[in-house]
C-alpha atoms as a PDB file:
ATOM      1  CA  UNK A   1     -55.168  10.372  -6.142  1.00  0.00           C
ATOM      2  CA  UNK A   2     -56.281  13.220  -4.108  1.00  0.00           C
ATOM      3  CA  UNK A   3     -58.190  16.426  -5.304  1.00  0.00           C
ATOM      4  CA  UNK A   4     -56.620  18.797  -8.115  1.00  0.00           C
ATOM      5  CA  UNK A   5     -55.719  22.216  -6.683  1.00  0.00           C
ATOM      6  CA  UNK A   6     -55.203  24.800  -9.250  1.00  0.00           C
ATOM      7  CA  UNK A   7     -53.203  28.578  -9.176  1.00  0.00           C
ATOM      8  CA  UNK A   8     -53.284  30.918 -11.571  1.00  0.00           C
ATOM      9  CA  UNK A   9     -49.938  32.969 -11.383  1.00  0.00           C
ATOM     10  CA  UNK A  10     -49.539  36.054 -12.432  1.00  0.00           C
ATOM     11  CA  UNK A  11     -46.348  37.696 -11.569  1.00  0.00           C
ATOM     12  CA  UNK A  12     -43.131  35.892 -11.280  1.00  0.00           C
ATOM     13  CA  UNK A  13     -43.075  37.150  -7.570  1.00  0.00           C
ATOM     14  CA  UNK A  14     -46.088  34.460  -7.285  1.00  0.00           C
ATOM     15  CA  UNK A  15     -44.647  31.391  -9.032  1.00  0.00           C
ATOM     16  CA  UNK A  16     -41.160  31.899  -7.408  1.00  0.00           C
ATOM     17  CA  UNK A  17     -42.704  31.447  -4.146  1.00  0.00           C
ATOM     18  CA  UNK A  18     -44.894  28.313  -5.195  1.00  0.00           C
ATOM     19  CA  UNK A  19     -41.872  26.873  -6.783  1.00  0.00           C
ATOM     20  CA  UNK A  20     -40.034  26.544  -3.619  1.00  0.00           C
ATOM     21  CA  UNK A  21     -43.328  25.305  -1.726  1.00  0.00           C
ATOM     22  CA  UNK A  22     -43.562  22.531  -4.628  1.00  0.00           C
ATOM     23  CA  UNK A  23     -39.824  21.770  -4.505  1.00  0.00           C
ATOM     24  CA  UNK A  24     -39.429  21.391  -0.925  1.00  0.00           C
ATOM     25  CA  UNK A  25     -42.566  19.230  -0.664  1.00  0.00           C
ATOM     26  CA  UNK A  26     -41.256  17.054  -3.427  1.00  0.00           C
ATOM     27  CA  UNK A  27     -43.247  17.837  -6.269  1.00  0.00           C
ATOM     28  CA  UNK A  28     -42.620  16.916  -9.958  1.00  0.00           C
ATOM     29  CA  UNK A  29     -44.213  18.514 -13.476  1.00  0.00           C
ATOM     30  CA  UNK A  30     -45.577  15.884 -15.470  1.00  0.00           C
ATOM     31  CA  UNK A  31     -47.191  17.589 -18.240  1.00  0.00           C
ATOM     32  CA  UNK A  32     -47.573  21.131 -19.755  1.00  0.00           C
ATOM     33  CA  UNK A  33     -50.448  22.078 -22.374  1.00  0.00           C
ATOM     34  CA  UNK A  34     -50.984  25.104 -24.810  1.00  0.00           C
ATOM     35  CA  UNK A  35     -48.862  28.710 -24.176  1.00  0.00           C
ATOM     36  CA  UNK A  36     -49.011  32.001 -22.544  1.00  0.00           C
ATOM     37  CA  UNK A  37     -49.606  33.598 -25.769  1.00  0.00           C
ATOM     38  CA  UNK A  38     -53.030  31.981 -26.131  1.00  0.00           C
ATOM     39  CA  UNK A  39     -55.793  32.495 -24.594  1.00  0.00           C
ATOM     40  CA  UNK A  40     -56.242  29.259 -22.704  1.00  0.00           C
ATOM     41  CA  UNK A  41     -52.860  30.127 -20.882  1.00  0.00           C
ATOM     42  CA  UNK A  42     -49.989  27.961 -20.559  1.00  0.00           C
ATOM     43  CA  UNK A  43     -51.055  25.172 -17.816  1.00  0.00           C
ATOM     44  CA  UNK A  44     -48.614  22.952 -16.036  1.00  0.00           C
ATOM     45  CA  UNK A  45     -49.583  19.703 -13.864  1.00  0.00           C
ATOM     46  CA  UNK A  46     -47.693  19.095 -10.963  1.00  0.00           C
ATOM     47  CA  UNK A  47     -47.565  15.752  -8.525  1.00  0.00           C
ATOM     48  CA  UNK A  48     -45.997  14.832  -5.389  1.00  0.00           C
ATOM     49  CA  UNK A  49     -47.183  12.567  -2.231  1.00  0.00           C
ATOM     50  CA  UNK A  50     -50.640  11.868  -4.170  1.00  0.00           C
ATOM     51  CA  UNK A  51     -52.039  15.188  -4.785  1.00  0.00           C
ATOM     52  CA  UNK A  52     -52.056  17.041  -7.862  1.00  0.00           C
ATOM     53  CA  UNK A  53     -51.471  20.496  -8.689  1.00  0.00           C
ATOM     54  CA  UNK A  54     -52.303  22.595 -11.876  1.00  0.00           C
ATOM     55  CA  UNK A  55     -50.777  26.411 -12.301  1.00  0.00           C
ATOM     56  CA  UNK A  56     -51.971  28.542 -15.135  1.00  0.00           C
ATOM     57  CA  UNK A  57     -50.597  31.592 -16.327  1.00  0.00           C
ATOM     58  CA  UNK A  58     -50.137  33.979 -19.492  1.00  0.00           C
ATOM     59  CA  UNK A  59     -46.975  35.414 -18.200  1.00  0.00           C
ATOM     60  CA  UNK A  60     -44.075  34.036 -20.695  1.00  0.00           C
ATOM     61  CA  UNK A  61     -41.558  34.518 -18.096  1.00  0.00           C
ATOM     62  CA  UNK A  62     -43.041  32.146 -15.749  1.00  0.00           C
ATOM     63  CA  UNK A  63     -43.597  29.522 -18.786  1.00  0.00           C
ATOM     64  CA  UNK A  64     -39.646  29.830 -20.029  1.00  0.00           C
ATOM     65  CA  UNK A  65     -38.821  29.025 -15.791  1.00  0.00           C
ATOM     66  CA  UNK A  66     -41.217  26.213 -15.468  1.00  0.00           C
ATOM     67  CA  UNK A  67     -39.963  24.494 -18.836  1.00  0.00           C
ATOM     68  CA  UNK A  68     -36.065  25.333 -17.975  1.00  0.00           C
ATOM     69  CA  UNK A  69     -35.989  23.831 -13.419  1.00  0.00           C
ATOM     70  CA  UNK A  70     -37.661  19.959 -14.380  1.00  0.00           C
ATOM     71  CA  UNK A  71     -38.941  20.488 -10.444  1.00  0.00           C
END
């Protein structure tokens, strides 16, 4: 497994654009911890071809879209 990269995302602007990146690349969410509302943020791991990607937000929107599109 290669190294973790990590985003915090702030506006839906952001994660709409990572989204695609992770999509097209062939990534796949494998776990989600906590919620926006708290103050760890809601934090959602992503794999695909071996690495590892984490994206952390407080935005609710952004937490409702990652739960809904199983990318």
């Amino acid at each position: 497994m290669k190294d973790l990269h990590h985003r915090i995302i702030l506006t839906i602007d952001e994660w709409l654009i990572l989204k695609s990146a992770l999509t097209e690349k062939g990534y796949k969410r494998f776990q989600t911890q906590y919620d926006a509302g708290l103050e760890e943020g809601f934090h959602a791991w992503f794999i695909g071809n071996g690495n590892r990607v984490e994206v952390i937000t407080h935005n609710p929107e952004i937490q409702r879209d990652i739960i809904k599109n199983d990318i």
